[in-house]
N, C-alpha and C. Protein backbone atom coordinates (compact mmCIF):
# COMPACT_ATOMS: atom_id res chain seq x y z
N UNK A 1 -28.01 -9.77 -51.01
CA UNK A 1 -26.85 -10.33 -50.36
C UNK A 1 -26.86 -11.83 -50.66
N UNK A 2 -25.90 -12.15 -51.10
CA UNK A 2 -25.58 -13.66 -51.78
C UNK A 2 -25.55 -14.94 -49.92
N UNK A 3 -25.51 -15.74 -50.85
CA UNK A 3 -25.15 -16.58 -49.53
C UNK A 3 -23.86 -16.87 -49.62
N UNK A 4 -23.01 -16.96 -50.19
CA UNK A 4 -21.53 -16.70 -50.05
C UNK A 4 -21.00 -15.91 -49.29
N UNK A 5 -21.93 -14.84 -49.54
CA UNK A 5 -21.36 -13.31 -48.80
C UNK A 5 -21.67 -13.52 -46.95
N UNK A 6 -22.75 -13.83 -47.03
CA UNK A 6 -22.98 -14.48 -45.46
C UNK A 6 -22.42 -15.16 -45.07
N UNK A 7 -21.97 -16.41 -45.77
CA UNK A 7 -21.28 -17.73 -45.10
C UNK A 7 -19.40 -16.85 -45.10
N UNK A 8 -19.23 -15.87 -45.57
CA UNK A 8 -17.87 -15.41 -45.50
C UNK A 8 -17.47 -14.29 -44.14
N UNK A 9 -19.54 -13.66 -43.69
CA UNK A 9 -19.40 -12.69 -42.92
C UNK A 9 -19.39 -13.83 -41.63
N UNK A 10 -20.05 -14.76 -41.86
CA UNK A 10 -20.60 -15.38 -39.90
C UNK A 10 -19.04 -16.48 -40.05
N UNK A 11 -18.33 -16.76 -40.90
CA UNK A 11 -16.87 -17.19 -40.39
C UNK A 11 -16.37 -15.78 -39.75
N UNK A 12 -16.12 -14.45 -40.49
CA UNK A 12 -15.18 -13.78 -39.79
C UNK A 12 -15.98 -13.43 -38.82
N UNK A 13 -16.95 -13.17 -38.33
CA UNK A 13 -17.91 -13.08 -37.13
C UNK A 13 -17.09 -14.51 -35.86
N UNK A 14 -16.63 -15.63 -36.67
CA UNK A 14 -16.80 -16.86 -35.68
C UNK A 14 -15.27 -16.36 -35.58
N UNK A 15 -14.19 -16.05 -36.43
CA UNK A 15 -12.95 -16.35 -35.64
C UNK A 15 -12.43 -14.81 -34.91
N UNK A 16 -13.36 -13.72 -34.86
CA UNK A 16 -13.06 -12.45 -34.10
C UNK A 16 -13.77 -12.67 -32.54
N UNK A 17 -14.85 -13.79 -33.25
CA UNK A 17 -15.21 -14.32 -31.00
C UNK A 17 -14.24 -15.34 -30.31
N UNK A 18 -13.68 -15.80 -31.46
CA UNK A 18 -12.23 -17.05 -30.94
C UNK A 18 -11.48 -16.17 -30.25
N UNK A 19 -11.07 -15.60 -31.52
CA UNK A 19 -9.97 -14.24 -31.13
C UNK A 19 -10.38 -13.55 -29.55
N UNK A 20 -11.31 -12.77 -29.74
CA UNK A 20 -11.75 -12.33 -28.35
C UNK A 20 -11.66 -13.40 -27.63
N UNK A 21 -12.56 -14.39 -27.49
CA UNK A 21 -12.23 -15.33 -26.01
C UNK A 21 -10.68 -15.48 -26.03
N UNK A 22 -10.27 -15.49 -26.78
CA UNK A 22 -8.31 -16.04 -26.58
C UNK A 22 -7.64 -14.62 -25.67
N UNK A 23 -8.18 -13.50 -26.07
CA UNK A 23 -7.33 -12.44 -25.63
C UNK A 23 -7.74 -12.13 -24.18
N UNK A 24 -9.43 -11.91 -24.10
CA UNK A 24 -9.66 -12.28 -22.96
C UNK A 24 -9.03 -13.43 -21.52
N UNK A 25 -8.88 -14.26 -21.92
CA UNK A 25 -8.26 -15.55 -21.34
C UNK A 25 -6.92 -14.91 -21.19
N UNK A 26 -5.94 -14.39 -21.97
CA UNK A 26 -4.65 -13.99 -21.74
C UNK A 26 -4.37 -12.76 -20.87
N UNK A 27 -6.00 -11.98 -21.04
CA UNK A 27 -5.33 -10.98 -20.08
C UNK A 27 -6.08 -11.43 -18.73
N UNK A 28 -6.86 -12.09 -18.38
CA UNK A 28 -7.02 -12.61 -17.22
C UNK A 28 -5.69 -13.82 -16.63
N UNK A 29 -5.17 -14.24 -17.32
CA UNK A 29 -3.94 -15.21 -17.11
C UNK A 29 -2.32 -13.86 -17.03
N UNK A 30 -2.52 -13.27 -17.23
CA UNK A 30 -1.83 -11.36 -17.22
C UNK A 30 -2.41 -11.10 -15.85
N UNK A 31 -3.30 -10.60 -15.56
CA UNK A 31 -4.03 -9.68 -14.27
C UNK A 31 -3.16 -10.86 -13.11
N UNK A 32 -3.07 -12.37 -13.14
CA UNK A 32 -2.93 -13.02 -12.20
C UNK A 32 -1.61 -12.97 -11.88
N UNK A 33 -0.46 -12.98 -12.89
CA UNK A 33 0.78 -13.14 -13.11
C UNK A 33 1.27 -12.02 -12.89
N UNK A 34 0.77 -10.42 -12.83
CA UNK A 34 1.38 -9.78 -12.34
C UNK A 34 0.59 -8.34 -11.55
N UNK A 35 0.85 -8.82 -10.48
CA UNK A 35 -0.47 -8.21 -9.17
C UNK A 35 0.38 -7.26 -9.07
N UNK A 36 -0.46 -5.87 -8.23
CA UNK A 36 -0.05 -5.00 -7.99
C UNK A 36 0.71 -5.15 -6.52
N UNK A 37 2.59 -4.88 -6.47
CA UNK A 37 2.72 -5.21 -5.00
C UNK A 37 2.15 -4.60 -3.84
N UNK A 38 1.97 -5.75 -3.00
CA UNK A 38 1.25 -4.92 -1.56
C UNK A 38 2.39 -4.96 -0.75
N UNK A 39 2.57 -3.85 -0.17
CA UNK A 39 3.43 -3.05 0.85
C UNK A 39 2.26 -2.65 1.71
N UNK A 40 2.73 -3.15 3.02
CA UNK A 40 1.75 -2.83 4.49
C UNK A 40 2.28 -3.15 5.50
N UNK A 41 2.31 -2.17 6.91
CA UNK A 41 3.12 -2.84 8.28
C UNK A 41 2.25 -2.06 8.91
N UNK A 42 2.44 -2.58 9.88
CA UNK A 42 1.70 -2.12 11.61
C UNK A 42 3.19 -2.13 12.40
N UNK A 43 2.98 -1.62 13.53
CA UNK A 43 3.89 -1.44 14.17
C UNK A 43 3.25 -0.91 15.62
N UNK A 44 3.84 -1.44 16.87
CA UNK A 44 3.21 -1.20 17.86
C UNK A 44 4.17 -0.92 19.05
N UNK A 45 3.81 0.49 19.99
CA UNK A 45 5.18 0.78 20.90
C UNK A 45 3.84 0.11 22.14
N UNK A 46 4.61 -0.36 22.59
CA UNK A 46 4.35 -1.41 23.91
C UNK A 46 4.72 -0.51 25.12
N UNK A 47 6.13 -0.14 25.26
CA UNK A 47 6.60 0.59 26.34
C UNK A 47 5.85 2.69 26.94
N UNK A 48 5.95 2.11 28.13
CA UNK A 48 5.59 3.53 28.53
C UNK A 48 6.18 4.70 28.66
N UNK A 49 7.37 4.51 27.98
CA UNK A 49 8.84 5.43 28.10
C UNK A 49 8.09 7.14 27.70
N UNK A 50 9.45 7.94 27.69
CA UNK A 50 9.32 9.17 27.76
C UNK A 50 9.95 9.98 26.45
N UNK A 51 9.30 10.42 25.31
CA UNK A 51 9.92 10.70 23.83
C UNK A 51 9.99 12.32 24.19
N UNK A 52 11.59 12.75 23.56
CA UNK A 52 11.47 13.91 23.36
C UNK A 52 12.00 14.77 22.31
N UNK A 53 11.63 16.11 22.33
CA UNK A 53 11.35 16.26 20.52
C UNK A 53 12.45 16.50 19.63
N UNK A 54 12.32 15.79 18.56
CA UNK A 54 12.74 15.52 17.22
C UNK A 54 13.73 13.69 17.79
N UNK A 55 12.85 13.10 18.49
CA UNK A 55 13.11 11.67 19.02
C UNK A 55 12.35 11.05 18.15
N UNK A 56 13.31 10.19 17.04
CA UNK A 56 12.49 8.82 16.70
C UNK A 56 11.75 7.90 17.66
N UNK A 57 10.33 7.74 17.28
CA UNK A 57 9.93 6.94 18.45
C UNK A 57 10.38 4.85 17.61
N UNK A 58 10.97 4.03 18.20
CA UNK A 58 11.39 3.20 17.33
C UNK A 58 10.68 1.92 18.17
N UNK A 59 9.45 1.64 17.47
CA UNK A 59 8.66 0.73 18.28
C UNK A 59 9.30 -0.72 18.69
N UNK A 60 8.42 -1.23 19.72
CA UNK A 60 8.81 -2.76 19.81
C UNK A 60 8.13 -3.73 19.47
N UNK A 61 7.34 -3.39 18.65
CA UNK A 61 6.23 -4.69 18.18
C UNK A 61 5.97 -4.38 17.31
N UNK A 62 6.90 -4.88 16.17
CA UNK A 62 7.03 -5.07 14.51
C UNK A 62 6.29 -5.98 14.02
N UNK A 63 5.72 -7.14 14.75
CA UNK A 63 6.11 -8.51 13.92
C UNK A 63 4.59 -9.04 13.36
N UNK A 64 3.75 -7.52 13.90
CA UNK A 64 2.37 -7.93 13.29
C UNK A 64 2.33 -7.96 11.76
N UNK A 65 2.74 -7.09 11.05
CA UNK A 65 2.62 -7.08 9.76
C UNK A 65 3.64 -6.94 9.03
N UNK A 66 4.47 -6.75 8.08
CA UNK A 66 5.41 -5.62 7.54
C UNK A 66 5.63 -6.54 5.97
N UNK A 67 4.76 -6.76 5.35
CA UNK A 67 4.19 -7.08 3.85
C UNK A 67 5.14 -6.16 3.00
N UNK A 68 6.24 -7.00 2.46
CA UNK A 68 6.89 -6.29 1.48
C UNK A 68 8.59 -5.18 1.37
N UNK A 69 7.90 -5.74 3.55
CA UNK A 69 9.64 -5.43 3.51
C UNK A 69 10.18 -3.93 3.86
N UNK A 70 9.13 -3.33 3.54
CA UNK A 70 9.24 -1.10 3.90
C UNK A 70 9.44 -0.53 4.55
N UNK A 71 9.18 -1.65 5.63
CA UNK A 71 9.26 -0.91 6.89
C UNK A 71 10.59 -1.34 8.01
N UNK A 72 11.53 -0.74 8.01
CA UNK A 72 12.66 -1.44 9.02
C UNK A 72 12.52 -1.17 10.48
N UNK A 73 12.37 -2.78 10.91
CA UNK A 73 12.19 -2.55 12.22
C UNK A 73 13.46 -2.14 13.05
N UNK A 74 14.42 -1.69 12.55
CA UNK A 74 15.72 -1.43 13.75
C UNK A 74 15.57 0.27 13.48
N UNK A 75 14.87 1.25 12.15
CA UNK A 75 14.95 2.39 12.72
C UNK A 75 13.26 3.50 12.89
N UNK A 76 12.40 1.90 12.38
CA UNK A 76 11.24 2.71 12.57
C UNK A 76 10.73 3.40 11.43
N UNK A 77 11.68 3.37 10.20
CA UNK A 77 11.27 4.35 9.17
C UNK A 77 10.87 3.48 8.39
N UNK A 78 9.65 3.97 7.54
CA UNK A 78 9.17 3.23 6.45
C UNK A 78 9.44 3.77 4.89
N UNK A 79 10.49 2.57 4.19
CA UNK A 79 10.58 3.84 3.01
C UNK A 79 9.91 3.19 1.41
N UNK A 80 9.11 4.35 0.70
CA UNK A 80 8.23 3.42 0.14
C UNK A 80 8.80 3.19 -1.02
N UNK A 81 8.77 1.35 -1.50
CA UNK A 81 9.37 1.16 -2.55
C UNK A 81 8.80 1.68 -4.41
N UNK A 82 7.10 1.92 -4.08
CA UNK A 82 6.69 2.17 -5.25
C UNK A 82 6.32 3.63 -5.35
N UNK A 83 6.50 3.92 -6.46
CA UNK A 83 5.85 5.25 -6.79
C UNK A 83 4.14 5.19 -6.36
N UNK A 84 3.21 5.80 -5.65
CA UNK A 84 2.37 6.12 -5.55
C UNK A 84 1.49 6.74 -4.28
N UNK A 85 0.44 6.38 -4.09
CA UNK A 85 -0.08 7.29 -2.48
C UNK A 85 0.05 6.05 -1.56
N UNK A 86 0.21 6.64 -0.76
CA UNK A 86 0.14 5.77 0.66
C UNK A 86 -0.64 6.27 1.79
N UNK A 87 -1.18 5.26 2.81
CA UNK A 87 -2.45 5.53 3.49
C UNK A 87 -1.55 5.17 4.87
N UNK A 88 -1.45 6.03 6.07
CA UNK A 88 -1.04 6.21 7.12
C UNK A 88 -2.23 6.15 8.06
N UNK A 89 -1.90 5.12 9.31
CA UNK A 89 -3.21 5.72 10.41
C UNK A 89 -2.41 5.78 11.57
N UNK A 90 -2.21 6.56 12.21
CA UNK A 90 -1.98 6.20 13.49
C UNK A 90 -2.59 6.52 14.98
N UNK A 91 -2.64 6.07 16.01
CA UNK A 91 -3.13 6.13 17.64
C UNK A 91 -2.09 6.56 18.01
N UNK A 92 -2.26 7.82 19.12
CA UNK A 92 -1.57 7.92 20.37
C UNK A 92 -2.53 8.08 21.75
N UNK A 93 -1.56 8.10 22.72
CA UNK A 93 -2.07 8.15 23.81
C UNK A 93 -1.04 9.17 24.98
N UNK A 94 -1.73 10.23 25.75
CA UNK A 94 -0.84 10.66 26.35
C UNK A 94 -1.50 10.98 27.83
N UNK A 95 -0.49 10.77 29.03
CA UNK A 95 -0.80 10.82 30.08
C UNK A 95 -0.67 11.72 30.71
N UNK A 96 -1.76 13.10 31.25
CA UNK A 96 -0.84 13.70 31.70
C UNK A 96 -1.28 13.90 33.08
N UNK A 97 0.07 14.72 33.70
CA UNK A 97 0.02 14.23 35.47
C UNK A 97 -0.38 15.38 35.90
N UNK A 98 -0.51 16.63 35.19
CA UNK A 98 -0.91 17.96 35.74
C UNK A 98 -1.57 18.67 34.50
N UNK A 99 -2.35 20.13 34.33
CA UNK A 99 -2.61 20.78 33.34
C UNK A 99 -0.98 21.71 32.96
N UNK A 100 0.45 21.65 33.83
CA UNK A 100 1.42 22.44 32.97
C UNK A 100 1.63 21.32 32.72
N UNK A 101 1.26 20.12 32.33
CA UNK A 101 2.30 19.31 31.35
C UNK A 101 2.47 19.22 29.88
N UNK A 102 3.44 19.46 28.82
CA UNK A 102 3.23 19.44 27.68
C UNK A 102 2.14 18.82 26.71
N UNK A 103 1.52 19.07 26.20
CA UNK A 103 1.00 18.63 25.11
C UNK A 103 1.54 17.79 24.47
N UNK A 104 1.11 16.32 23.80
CA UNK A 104 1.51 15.63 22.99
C UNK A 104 1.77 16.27 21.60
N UNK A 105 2.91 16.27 20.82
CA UNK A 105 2.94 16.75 19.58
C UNK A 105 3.52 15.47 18.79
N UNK A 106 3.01 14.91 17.96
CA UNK A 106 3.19 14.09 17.07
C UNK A 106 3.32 14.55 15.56
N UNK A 107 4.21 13.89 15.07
CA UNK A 107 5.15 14.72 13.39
C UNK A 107 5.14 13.30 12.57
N UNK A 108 4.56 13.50 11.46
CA UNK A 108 4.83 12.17 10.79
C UNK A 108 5.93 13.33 9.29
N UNK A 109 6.90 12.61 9.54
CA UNK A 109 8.25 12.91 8.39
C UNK A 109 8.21 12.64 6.67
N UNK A 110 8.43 13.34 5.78
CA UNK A 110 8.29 12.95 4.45
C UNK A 110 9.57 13.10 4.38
N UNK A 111 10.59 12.40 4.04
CA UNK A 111 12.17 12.74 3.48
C UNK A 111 12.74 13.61 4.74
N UNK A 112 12.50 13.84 6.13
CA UNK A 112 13.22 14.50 6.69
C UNK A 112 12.84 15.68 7.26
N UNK A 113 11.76 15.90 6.35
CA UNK A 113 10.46 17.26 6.66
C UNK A 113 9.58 17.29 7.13
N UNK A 114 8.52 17.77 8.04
CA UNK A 114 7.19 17.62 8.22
C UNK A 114 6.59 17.33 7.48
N UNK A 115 5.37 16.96 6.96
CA UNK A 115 4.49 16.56 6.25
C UNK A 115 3.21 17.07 6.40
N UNK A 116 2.87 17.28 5.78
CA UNK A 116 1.31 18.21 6.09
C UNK A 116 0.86 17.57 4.47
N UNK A 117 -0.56 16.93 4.92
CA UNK A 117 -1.28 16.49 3.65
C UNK A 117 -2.19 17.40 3.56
């Protein structure tokens, strides 16, 4: 192997690590410029009222979170703007004043339907 031949391999060796650091650098200056949107709300019913069934429950304490806008606080529904999974938690609480009193039944809606994951 000549020394020509070397001094021709460790240039293209030097401008494919330029190259790499440059592309590198662009897609980290990429990853920053375009984040994945975050969509997130909380929502909190305050009142002790009385829901009955197929009753939107339409909370009163929106104003903890609602990142992105999904969630409308005048009907309670959250509708999701991106294609993908979404992570639901919710608490209830139910009081009851005797053993004939109904059972709490809670329905979380996909398009209008029950939902069963």
């Amino acid at each position: 192997v000549g020394t020509v031949e070397v001094d021709a391999n460790q240039a293209k060796v030097m401008m494919l690590e330029a190259e790499l650091a440059e592309l590198k650098a662009q897609a980290q200056n990429q990853d920053c410029d375009s984040k994945t949107p975050i969509v997130t709300f909380s929502a909190l019913l305050t009142d002790e009222d009385t829901y009955y069934s197929h009753q939107t429950v339409i909370f009163d304490n929106y104003d903890l979170i609602n990142e992105g806008g999904a969630f409308n606080v005048n009907s309670s529904i959250f509708t999701a703007p991106y294609n993908g999974t979404y992570f639901f938690h919710a608490n209830a609480q139910a009081s009851l004043e005797s053993y004939t009193d109904y059972l709490p039944n809670i329905k979380i809606l996909k398009n209008g339907a029950n939902f069963h994951a």
